[in-house]
N, C-alpha and C. Protein backbone atom coordinates (compact mmCIF):
# COMPACT_ATOMS: atom_id res chain seq x y z
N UNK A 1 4.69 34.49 18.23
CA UNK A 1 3.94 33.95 17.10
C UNK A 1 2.51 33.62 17.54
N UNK A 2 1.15 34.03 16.69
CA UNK A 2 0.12 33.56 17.04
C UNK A 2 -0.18 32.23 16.88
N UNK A 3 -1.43 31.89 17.43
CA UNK A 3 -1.98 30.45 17.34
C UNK A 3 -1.92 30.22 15.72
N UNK A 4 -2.66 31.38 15.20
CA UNK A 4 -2.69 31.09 13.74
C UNK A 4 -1.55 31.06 12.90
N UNK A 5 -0.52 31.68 13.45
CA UNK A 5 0.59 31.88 12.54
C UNK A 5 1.22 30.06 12.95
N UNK A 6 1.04 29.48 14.24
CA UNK A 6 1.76 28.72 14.22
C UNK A 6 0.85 26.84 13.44
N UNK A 7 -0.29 26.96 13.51
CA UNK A 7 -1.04 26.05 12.85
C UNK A 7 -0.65 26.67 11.24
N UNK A 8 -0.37 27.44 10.92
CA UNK A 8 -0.24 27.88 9.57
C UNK A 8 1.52 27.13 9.08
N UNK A 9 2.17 27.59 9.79
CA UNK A 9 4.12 26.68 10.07
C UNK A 9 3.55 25.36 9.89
N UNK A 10 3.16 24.79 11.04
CA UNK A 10 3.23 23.39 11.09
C UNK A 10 2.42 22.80 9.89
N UNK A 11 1.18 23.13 9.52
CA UNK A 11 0.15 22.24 8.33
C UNK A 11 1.53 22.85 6.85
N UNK A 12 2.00 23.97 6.65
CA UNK A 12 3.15 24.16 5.80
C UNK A 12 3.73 22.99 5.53
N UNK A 13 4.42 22.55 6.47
CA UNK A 13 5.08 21.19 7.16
C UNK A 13 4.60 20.05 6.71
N UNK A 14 3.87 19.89 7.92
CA UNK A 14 3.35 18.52 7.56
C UNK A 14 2.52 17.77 6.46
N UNK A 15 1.82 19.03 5.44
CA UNK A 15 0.80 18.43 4.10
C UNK A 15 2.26 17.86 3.58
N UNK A 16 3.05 18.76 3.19
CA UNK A 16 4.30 18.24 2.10
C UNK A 16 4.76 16.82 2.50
N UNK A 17 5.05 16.72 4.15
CA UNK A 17 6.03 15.70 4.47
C UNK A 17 5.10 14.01 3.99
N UNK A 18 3.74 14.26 4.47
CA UNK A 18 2.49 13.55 4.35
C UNK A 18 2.46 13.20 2.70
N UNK A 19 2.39 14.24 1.76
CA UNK A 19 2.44 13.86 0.28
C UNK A 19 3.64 13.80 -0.58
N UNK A 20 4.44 13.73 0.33
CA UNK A 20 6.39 13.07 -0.28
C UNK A 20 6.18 11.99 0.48
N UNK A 21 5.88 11.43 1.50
CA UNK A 21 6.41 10.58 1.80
C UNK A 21 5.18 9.13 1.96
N UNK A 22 3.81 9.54 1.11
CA UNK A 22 3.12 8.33 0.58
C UNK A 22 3.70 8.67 -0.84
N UNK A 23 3.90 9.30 -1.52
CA UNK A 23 4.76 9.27 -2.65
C UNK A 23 5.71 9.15 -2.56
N UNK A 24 6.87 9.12 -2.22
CA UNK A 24 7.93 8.41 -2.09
C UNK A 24 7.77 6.45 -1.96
N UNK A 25 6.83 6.12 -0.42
CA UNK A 25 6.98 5.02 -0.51
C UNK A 25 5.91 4.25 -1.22
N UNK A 26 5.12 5.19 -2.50
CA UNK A 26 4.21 4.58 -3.24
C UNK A 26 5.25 4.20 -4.67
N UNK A 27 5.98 4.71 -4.57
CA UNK A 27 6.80 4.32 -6.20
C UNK A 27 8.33 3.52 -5.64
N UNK A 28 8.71 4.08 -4.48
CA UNK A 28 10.05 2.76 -3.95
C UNK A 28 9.67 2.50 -2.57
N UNK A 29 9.41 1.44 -2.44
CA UNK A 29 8.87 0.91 -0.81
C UNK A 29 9.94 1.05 0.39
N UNK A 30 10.02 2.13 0.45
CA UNK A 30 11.10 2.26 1.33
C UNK A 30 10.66 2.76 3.22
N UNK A 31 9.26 3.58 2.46
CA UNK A 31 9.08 4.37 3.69
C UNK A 31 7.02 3.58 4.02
N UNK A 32 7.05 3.37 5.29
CA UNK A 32 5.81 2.70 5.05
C UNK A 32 4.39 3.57 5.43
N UNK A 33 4.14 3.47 4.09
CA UNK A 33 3.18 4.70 3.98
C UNK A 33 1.81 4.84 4.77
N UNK A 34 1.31 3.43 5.15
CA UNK A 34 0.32 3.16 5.82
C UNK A 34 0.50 4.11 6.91
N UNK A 35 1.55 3.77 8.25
CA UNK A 35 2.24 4.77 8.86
C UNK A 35 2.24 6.24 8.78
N UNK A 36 2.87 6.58 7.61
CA UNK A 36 2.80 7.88 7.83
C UNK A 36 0.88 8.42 7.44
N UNK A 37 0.19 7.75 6.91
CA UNK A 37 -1.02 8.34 6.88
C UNK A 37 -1.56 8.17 8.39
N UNK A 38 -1.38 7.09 9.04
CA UNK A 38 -2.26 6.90 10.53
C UNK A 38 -1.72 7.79 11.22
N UNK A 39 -0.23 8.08 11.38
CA UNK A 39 0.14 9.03 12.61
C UNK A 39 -0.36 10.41 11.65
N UNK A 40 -0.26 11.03 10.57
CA UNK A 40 -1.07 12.24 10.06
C UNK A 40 -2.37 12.26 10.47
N UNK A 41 -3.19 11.28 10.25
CA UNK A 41 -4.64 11.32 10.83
C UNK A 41 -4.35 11.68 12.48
N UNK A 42 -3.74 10.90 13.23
CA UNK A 42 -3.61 10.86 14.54
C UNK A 42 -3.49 12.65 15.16
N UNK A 43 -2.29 13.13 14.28
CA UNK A 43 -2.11 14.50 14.92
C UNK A 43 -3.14 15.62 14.69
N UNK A 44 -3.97 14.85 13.40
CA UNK A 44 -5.00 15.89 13.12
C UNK A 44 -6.31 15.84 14.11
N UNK A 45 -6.59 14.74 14.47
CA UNK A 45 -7.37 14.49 15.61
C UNK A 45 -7.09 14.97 17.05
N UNK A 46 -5.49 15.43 17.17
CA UNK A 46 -5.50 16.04 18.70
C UNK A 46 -4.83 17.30 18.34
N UNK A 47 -4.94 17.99 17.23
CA UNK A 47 -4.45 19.42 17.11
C UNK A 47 -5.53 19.81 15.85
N UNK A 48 -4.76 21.37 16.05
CA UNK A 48 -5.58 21.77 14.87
C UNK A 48 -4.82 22.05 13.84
N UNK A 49 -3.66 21.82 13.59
CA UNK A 49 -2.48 21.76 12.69
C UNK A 49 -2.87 21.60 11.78
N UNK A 50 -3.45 20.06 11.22
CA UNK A 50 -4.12 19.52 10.58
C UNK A 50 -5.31 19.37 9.97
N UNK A 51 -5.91 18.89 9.13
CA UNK A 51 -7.08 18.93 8.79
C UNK A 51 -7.58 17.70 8.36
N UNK A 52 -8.71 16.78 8.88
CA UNK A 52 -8.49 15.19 8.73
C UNK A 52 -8.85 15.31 6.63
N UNK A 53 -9.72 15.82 6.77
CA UNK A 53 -10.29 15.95 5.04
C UNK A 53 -8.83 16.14 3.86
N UNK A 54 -8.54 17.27 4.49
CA UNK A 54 -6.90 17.25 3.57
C UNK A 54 -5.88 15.99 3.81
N UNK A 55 -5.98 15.60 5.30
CA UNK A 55 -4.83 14.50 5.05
C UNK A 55 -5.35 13.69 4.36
N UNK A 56 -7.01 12.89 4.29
CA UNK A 56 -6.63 12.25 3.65
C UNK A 56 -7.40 12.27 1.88
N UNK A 57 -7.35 13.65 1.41
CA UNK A 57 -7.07 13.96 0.19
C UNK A 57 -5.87 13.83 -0.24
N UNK A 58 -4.94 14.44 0.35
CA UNK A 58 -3.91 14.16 0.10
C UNK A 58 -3.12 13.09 0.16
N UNK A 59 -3.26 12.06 0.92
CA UNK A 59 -3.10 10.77 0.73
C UNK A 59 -3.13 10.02 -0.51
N UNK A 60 -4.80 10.31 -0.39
CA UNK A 60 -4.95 9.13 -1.77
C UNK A 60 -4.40 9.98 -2.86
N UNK A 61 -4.38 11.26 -3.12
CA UNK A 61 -3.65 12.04 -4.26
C UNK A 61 -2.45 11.31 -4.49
N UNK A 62 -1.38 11.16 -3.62
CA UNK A 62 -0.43 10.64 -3.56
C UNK A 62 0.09 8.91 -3.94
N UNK A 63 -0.94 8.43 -3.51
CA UNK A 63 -0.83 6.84 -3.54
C UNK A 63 -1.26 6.76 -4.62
N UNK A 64 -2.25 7.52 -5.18
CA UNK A 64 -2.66 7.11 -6.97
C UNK A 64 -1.69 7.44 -7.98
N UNK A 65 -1.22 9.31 -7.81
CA UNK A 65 0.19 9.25 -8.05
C UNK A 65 0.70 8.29 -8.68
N UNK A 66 1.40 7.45 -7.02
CA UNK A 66 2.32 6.67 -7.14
C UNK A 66 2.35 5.05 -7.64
N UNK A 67 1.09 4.62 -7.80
CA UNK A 67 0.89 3.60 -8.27
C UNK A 67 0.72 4.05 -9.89
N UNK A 68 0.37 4.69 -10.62
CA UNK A 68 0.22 5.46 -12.17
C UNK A 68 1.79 5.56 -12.38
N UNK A 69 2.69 5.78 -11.47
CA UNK A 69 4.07 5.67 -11.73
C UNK A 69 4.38 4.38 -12.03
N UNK A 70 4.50 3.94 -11.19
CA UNK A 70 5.04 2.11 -10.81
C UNK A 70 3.89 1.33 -12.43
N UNK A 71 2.92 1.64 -12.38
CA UNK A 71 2.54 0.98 -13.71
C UNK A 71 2.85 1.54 -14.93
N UNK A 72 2.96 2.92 -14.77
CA UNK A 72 3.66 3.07 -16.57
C UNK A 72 5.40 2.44 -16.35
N UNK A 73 5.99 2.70 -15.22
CA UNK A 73 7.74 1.85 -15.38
C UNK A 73 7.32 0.20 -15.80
N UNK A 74 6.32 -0.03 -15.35
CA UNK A 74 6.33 -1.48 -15.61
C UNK A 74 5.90 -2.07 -16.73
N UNK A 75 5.04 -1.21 -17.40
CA UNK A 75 4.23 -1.00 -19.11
C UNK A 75 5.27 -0.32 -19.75
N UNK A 76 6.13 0.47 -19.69
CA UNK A 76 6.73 1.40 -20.68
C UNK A 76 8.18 1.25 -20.22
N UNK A 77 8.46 0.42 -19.17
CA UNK A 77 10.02 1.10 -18.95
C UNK A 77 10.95 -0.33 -19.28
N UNK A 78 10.47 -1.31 -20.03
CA UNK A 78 10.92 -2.88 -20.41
C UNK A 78 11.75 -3.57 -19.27
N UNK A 79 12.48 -4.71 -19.99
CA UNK A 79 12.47 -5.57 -18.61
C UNK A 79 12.95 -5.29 -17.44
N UNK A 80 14.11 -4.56 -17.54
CA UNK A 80 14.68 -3.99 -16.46
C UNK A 80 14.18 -3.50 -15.78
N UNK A 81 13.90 -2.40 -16.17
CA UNK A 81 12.57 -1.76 -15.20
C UNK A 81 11.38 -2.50 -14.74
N UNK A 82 11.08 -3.97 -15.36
CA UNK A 82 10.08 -4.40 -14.57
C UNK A 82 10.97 -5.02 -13.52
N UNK A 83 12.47 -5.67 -13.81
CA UNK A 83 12.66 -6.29 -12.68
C UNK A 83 12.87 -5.93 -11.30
N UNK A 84 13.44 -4.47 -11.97
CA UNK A 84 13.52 -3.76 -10.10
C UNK A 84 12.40 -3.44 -9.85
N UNK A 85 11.60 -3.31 -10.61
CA UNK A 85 10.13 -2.96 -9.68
C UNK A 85 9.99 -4.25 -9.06
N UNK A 86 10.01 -5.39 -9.71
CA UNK A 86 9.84 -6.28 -9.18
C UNK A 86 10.77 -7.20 -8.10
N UNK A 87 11.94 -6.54 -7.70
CA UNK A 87 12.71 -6.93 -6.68
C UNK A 87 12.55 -7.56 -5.85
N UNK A 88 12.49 -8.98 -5.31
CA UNK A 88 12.15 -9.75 -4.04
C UNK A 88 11.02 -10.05 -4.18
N UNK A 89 10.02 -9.80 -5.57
CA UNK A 89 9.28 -10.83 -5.68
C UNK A 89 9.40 -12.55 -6.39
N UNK A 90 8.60 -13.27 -5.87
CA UNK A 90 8.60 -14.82 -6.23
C UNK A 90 8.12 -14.80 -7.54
N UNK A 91 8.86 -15.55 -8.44
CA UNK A 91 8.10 -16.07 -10.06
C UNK A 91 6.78 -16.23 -10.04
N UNK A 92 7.10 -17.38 -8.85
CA UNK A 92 5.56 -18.25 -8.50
C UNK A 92 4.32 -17.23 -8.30
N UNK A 93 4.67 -16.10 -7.28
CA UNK A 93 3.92 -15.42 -6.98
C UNK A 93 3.44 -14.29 -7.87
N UNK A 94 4.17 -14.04 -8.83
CA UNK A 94 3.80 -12.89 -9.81
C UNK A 94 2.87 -13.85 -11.40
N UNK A 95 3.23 -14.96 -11.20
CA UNK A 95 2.26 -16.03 -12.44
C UNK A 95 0.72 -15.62 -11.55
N UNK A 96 0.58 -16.18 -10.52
CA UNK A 96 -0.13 -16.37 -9.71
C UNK A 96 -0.98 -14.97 -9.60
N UNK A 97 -0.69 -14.15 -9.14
CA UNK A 97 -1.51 -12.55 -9.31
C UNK A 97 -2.07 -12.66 -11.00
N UNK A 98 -0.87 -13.04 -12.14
CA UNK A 98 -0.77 -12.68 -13.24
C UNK A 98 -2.35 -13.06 -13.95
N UNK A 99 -2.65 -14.37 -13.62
CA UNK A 99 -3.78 -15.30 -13.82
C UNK A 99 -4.45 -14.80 -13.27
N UNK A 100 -4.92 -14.08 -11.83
CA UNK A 100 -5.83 -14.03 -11.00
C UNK A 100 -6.17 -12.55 -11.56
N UNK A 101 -5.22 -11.68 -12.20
CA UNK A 101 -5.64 -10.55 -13.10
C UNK A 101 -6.75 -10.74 -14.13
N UNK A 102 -6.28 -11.93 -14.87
CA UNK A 102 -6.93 -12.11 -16.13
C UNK A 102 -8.52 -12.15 -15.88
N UNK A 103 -8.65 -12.90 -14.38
CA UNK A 103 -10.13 -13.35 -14.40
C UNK A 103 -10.65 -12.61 -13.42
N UNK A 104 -9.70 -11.32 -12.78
CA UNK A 104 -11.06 -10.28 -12.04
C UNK A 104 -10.49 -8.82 -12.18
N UNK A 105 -9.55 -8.35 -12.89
CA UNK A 105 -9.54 -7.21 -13.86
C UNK A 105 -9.56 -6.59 -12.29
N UNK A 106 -9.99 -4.97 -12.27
CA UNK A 106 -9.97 -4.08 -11.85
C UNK A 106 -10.55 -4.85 -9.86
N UNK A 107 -10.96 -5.51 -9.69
CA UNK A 107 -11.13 -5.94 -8.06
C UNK A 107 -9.30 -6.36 -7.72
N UNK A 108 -9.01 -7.09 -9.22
CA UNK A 108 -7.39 -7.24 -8.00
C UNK A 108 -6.53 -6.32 -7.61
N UNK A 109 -7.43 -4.97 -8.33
CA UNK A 109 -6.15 -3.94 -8.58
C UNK A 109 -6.67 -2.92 -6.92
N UNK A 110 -7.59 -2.94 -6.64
CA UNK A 110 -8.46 -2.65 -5.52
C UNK A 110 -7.99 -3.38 -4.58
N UNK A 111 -7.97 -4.73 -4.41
CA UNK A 111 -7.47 -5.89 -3.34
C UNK A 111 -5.89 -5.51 -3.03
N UNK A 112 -5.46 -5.54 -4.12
CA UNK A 112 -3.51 -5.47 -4.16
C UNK A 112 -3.41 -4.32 -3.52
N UNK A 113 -4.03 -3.20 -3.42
CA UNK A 113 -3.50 -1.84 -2.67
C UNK A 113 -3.88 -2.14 -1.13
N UNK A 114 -5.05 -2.81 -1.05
CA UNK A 114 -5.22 -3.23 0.49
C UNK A 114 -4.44 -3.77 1.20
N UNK A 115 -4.06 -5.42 0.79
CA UNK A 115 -3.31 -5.76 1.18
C UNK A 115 -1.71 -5.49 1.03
N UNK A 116 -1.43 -6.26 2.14
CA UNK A 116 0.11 -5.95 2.27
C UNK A 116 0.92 -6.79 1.29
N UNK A 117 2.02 -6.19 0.73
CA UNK A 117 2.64 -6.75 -0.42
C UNK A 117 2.01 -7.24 -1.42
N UNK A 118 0.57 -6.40 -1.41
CA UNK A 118 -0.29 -7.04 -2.79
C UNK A 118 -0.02 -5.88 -3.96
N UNK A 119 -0.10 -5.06 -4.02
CA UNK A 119 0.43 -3.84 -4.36
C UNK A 119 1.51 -3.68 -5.82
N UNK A 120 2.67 -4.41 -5.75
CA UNK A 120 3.65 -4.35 -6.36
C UNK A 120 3.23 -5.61 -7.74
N UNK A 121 2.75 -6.70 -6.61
CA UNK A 121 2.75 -8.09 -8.03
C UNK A 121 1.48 -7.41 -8.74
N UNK A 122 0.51 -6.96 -8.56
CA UNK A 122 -0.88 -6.61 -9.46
C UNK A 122 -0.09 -5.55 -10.60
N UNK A 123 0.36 -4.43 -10.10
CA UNK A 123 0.85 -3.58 -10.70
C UNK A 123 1.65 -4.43 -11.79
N UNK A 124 2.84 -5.13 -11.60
CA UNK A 124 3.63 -5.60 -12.40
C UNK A 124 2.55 -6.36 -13.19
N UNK A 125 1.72 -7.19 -13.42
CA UNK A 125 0.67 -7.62 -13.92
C UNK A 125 0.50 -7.03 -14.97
N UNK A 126 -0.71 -5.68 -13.98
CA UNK A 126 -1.46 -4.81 -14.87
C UNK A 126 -0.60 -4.16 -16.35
N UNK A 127 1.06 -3.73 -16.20
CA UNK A 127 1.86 -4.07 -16.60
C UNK A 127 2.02 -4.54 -17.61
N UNK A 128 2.15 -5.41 -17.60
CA UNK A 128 2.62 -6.65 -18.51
C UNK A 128 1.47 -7.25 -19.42
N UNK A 129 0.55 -6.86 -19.29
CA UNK A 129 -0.91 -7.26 -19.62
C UNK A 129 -1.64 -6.50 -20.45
N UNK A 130 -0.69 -4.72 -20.41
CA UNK A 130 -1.14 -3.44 -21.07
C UNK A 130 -2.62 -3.13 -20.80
N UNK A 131 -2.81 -3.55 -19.35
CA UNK A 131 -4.44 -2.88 -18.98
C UNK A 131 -4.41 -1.44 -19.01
N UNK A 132 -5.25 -1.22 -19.50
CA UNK A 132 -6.30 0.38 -20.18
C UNK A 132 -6.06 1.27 -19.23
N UNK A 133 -5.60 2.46 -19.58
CA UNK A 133 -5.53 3.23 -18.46
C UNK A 133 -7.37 3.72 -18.62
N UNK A 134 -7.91 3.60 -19.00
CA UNK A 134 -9.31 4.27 -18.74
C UNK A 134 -9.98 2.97 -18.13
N UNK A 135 -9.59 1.96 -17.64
CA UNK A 135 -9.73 1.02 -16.71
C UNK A 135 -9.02 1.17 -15.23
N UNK A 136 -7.81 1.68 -15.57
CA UNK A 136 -6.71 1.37 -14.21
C UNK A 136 -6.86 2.82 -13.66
N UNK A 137 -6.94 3.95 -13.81
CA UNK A 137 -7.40 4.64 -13.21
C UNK A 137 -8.24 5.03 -12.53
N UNK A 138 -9.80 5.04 -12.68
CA UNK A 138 -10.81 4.72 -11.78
C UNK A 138 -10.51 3.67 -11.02
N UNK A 139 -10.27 2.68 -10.86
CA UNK A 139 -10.14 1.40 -9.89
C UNK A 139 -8.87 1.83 -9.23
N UNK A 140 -7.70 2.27 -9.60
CA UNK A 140 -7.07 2.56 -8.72
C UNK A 140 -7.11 3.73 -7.59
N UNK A 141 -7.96 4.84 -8.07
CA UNK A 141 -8.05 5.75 -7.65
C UNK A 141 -9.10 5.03 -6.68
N UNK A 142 -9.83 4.29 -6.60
CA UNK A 142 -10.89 3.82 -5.23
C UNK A 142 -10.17 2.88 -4.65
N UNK A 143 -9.17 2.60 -5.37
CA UNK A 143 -8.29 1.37 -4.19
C UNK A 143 -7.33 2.27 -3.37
N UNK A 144 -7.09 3.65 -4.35
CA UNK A 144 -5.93 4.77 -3.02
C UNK A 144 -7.01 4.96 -1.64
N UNK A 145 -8.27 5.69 -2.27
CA UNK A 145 -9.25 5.97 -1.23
C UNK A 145 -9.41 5.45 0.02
N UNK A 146 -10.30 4.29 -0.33
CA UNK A 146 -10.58 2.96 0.52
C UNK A 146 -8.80 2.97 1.25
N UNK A 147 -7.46 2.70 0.66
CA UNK A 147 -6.48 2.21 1.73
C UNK A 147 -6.10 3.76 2.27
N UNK A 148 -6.37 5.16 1.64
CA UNK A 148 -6.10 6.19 2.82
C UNK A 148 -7.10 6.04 4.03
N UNK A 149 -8.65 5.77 3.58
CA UNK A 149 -9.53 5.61 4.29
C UNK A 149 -9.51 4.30 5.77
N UNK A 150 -9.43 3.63 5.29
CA UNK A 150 -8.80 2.40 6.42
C UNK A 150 -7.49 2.57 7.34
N UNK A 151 -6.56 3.36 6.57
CA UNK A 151 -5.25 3.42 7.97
C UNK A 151 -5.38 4.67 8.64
N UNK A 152 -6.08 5.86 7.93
CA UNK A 152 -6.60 6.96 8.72
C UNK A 152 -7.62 6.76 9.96
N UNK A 153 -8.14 5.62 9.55
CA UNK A 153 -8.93 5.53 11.07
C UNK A 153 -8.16 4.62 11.98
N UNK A 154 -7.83 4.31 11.66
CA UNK A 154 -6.51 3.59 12.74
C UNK A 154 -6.29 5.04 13.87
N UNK A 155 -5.62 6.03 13.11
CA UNK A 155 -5.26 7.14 13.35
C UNK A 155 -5.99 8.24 13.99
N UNK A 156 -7.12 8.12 13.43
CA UNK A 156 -8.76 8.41 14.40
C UNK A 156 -8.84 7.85 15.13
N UNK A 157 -8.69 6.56 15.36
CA UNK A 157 -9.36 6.00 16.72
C UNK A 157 -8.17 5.93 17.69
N UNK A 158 -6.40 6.30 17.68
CA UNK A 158 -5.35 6.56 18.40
C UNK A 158 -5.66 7.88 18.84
N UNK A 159 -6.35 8.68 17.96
CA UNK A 159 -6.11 10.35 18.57
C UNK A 159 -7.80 10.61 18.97
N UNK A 160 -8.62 9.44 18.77
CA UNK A 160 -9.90 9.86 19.66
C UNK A 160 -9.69 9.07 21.10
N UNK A 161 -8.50 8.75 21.64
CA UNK A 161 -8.28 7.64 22.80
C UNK A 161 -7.24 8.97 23.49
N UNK A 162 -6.29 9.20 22.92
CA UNK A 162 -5.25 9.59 23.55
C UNK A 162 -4.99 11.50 23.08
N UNK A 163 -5.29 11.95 24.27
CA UNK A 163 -5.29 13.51 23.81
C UNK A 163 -4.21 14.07 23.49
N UNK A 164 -2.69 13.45 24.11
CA UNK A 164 -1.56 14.13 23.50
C UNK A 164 -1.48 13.36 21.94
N UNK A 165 -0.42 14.49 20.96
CA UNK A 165 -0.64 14.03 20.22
C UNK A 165 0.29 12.86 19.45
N UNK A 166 1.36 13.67 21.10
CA UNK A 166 3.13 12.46 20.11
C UNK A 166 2.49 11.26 20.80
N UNK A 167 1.86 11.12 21.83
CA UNK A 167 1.52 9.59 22.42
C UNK A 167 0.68 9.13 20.81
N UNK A 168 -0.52 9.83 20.76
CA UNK A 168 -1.75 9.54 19.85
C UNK A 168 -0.84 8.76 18.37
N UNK A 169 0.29 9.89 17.99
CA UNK A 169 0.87 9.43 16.51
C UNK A 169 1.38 8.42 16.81
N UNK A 170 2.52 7.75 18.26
CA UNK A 170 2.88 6.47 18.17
C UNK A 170 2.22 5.50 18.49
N UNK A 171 1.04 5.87 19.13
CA UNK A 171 0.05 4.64 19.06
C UNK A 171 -0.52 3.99 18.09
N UNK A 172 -0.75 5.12 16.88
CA UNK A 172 -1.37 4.97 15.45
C UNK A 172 -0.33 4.58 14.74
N UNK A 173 1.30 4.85 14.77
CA UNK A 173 1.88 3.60 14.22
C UNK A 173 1.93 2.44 14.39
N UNK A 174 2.41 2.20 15.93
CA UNK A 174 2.29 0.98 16.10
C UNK A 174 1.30 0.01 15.84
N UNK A 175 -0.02 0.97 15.95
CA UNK A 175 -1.45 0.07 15.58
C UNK A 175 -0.75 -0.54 14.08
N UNK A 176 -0.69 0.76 13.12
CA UNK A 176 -0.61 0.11 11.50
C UNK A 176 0.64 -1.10 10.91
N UNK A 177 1.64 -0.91 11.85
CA UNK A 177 2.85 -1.94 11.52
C UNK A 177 2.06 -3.30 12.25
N UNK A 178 1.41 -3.38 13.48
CA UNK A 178 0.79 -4.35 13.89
C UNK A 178 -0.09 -5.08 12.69
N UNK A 179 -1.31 -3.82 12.51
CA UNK A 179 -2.50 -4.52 11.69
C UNK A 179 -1.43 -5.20 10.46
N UNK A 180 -0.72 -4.38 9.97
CA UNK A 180 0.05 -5.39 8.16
C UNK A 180 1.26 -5.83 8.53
N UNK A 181 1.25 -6.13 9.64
CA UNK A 181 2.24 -7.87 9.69
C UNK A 181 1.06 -8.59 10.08
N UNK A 182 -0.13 -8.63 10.52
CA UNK A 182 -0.89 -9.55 11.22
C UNK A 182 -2.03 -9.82 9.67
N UNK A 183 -2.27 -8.82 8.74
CA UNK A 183 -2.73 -9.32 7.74
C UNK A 183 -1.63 -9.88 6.85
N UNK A 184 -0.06 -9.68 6.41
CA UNK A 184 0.75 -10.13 6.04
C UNK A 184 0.94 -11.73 6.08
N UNK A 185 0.95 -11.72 8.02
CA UNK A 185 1.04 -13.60 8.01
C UNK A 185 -0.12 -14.30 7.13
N UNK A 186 -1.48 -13.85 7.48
CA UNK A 186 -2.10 -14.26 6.80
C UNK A 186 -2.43 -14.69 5.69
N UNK A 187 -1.68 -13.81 4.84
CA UNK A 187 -1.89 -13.67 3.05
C UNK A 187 -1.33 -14.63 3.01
N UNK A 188 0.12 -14.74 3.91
CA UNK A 188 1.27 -15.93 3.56
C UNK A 188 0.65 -17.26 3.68
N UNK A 189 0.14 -17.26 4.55
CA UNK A 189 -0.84 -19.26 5.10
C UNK A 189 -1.67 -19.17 4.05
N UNK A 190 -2.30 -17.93 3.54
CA UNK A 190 -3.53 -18.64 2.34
C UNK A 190 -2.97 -18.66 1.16
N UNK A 191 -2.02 -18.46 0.54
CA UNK A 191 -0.71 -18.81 -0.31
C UNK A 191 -0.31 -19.94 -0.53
N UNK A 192 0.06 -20.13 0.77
CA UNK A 192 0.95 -21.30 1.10
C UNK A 192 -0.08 -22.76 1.10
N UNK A 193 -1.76 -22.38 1.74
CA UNK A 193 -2.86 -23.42 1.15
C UNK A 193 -2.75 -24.05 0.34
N UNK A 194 -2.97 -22.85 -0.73
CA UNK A 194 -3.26 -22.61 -1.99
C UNK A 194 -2.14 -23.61 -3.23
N UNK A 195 -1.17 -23.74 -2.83
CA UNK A 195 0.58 -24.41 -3.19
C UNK A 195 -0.25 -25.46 -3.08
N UNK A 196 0.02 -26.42 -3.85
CA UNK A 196 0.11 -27.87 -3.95
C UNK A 196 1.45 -28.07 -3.15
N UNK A 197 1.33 -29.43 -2.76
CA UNK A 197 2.64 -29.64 -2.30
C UNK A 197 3.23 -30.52 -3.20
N UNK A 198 4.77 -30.26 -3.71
CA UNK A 198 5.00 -31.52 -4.67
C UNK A 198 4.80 -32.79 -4.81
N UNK A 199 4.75 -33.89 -5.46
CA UNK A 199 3.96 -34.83 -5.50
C UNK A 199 6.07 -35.82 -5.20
N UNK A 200 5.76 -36.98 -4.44
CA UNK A 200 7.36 -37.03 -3.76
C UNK A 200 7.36 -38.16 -5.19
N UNK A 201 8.67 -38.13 -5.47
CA UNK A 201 9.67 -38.90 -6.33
C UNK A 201 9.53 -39.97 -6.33
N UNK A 202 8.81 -41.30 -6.85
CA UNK A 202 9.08 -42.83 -6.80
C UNK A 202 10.24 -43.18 -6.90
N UNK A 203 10.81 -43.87 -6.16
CA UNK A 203 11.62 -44.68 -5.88
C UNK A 203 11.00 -45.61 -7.17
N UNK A 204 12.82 -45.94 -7.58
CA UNK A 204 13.02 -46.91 -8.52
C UNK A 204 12.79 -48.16 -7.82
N UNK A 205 12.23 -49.25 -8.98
CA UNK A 205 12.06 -51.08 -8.32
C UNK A 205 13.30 -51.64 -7.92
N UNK A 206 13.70 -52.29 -7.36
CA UNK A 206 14.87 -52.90 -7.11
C UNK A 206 14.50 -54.24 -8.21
N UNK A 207 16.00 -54.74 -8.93
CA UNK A 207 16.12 -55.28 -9.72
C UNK A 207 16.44 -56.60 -9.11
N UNK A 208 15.65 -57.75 -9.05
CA UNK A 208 16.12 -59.04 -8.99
C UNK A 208 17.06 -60.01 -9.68
């Protein structure tokens, strides 16, 4: 097999696996997509398999996709369907996005794809709120961008360090599960600020 025949097999390969599987874990969070975009960037940086421009076209193709999914189930598919979308989220925490929708529209919908586990409560929101798709589309489509754009260089800077490429791709995971548990804790403490703490119970007078 030539060089070309075999960069031709593998990019076969890998565009599909790359745009099933940020679509896949853009509509059920199963597979963590950040991941699979950094180690795609990663292998495209130490082979020629790849192509960094297509992975991450194809990325954000995918993540916009999949968020245009997850908001029409949550606008069109009634309660049920909002609740499994909404699975293992907090009441507290979905009021909380819900309000913070009302008063910055299309930045939370940009913010929520960045962050980790921000994603799902905006959507359910946007949702529930019947925001415009000639609103939620442009903003989401620069919030896919911007988050293919940010974990792909993760993935750039694993495969501009490390010339093999299976080292390069597990370095660029591990970088991305690192970076969103380490922005994760975070979100959680400025949350958790944010909480009033209940105000404690008076004790009744004792009766003489």
């Amino acid at each position: 097999m030539t060089v070309l025949g075999a960069a031709a097999e593998a990019s076969s390969v890998g565009y599909p696996l790359l745009f099933g599987g940020v679509l896949l874990g853009s509509v059920v969070p199963v597979v963590p997509t950040g991941a699979v975009v950094g180690s795609a960037a990663a292998f495209a940086m130490t082979s020629n398999d790849l192509g960094l421009p297509t992975v991450l076209a194809l990325a954000t193709l995918a993540a916009l996709i999949g968020d245009l999914i997850t908001f029409a189930v949550c606008r069109f598919g009634g309660p049920a369907a909002v609740r499994w979308v909404a699975r293992g989220q907090h009441t507290e925490r979905l009021e909380e996005v819900r309000e913070q929708f009302r008063q910055h529209g299309w930045q939370i919908l940009v913010a929520g794809r960045l962050l980790p586990a921000g994603r799902i409560p905006v959507l359910v929101a946007a949702g529930a709120l019947s925001y415009p798709w000639r609103r939620l589309v442009p903003a989401q489509f620069v919030a896919a961008l911007l988050w293919a754009v940010a974990y792909a260089l993760l993935g750039v800077a694993s495969g501009g360090i490390f010339d093999s490429p299976l080292v390069a791709v597990l370095i660029a995971t591990v970088l991305v599960l690192l970076v969103g548990a380490v922005l994760n804790v975070v979100a959680t403490r400025r949350r958790r600020r944010r909480t009033p703490d209940p105000e404690p119970a008076l004790e009744p007078c004792e009766t003489r």
